[in-house]
N, C-alpha and C. Protein backbone atom coordinates (compact mmCIF):
# COMPACT_ATOMS: atom_id res chain seq x y z
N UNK A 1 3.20 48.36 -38.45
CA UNK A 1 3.72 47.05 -38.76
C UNK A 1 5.24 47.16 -38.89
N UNK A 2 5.83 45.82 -38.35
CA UNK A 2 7.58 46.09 -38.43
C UNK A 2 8.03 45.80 -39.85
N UNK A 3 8.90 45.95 -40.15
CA UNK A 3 9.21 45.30 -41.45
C UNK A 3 9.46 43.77 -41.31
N UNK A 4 9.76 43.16 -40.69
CA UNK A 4 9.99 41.93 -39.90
C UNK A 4 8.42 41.29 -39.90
N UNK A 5 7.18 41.96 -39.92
CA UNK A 5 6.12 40.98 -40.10
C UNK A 5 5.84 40.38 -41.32
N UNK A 6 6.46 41.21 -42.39
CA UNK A 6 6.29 40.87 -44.15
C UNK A 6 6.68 39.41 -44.03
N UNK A 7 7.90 39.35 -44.20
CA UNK A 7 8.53 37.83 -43.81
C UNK A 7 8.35 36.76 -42.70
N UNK A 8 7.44 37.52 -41.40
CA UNK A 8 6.73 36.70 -41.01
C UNK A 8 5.46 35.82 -42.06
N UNK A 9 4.46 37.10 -42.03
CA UNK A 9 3.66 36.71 -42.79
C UNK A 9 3.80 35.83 -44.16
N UNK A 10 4.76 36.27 -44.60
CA UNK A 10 5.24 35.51 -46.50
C UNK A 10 5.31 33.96 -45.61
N UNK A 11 5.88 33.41 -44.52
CA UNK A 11 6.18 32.32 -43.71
C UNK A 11 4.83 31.40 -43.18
N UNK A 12 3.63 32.03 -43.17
CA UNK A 12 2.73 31.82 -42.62
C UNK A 12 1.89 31.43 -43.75
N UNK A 13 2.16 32.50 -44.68
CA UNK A 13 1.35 31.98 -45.93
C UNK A 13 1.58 31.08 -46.87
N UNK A 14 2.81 30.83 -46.76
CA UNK A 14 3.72 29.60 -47.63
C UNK A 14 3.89 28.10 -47.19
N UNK A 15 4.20 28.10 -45.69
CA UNK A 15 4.41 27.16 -45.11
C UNK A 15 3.34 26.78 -43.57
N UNK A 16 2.36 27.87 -43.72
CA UNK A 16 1.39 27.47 -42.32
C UNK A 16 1.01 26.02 -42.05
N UNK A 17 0.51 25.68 -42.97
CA UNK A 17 -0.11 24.62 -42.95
C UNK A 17 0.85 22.68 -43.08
N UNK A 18 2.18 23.30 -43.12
CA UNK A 18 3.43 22.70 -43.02
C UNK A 18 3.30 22.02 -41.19
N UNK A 19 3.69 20.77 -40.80
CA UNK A 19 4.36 20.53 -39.94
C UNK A 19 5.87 20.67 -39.61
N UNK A 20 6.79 20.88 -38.91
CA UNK A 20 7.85 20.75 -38.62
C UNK A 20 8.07 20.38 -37.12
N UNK A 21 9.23 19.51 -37.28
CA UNK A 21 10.44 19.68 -35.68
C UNK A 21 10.94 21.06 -35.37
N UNK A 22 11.74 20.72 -34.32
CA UNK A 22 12.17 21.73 -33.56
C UNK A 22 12.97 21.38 -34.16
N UNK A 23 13.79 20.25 -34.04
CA UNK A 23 15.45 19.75 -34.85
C UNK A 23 15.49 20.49 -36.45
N UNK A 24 14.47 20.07 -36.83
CA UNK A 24 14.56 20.66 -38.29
C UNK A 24 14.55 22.26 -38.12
N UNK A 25 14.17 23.13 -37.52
CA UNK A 25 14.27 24.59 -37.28
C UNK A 25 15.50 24.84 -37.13
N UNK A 26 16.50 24.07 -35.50
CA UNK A 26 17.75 24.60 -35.46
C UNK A 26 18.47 24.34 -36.83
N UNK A 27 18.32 23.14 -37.67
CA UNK A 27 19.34 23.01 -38.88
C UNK A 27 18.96 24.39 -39.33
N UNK A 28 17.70 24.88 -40.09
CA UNK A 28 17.38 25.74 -40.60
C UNK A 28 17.83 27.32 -40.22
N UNK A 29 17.99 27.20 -38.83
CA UNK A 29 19.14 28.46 -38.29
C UNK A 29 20.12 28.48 -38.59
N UNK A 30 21.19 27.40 -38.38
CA UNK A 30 22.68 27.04 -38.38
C UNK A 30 22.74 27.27 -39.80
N UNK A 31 22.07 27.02 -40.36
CA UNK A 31 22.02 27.22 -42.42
C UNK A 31 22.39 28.75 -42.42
N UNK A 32 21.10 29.25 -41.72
CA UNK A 32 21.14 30.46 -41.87
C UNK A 32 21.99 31.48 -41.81
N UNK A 33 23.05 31.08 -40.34
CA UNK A 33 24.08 31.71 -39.87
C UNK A 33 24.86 31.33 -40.58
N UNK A 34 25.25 30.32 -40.68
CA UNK A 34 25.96 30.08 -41.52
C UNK A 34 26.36 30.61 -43.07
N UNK A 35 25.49 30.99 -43.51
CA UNK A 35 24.97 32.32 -44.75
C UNK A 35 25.63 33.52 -44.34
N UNK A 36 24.85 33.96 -43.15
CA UNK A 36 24.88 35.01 -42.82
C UNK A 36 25.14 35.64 -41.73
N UNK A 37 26.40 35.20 -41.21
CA UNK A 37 27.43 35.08 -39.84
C UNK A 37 27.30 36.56 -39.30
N UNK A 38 26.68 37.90 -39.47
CA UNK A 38 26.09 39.04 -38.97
C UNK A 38 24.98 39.06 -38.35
N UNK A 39 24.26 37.97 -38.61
CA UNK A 39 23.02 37.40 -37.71
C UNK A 39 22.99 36.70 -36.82
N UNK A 40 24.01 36.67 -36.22
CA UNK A 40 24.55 35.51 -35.72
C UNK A 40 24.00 35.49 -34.41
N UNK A 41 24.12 36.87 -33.87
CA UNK A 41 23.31 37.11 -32.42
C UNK A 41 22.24 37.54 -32.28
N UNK A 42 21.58 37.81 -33.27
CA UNK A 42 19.69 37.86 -33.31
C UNK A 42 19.14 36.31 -33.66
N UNK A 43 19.93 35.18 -34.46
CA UNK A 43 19.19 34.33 -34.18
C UNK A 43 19.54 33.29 -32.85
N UNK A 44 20.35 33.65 -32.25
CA UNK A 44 20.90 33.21 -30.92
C UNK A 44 19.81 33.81 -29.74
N UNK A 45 19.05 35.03 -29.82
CA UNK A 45 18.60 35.21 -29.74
C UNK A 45 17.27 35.09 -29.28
N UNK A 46 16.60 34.71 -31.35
CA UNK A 46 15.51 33.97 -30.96
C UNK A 46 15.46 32.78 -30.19
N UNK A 47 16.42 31.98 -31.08
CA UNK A 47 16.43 30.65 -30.38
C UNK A 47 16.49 30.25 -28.60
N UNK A 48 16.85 31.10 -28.39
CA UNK A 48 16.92 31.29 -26.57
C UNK A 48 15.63 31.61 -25.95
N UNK A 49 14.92 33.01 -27.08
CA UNK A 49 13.74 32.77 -26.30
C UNK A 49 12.39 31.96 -26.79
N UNK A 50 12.96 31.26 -27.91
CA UNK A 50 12.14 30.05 -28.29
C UNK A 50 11.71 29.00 -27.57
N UNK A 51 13.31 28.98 -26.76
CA UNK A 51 13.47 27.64 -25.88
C UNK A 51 13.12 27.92 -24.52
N UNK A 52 13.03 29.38 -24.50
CA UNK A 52 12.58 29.82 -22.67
C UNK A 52 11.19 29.47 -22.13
N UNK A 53 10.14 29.63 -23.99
CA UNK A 53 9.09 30.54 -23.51
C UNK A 53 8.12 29.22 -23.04
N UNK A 54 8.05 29.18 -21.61
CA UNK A 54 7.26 27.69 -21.37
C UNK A 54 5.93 28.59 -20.47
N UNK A 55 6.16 29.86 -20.72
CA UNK A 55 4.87 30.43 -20.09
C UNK A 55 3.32 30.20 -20.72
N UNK A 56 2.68 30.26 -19.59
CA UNK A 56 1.31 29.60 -19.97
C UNK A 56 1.08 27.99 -19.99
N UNK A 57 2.30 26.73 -20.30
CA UNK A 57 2.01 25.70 -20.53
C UNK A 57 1.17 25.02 -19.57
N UNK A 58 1.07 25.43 -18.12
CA UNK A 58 0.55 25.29 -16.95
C UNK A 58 -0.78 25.75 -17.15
N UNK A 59 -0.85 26.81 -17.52
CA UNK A 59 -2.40 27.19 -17.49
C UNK A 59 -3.24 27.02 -18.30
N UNK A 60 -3.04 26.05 -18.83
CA UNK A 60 -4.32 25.15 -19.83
C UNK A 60 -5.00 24.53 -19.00
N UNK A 61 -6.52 24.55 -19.54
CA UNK A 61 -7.42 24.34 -18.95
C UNK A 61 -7.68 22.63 -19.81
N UNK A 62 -7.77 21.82 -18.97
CA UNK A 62 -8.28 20.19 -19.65
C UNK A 62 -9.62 20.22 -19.81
């Protein structure tokens, strides 16, 4: 396990059952960086391949 799943998981268990936007996520980054301007290019990062990942959307079955 990475150390990075703890805080996944603490995220999953706190807020799973939470709806959110996408809009409300980027504020929640920009907060973040904004904090913590050394993170600046890991959450640039995610957010890139947040916004890439359109794989699979095609292959749903109706």
């Amino acid at each position: 396990m990475y150390f990075t799943d703890r805080g996944i998981e603490e995220l999953e268990e706190r807020r799973g059952e939470e709806s959110v936007t996408l809009a409300w996520l980027a504020d929640r980054l920009r907060a973040f960086v904004d904090l913590n301007p050394d993170f600046e290019t890991p959450v640039e990062r995610l957010a890139t391949f947040l916004a890439r990942d359109d794989d699979g959307i095609d292959d749903v079955d109706d």
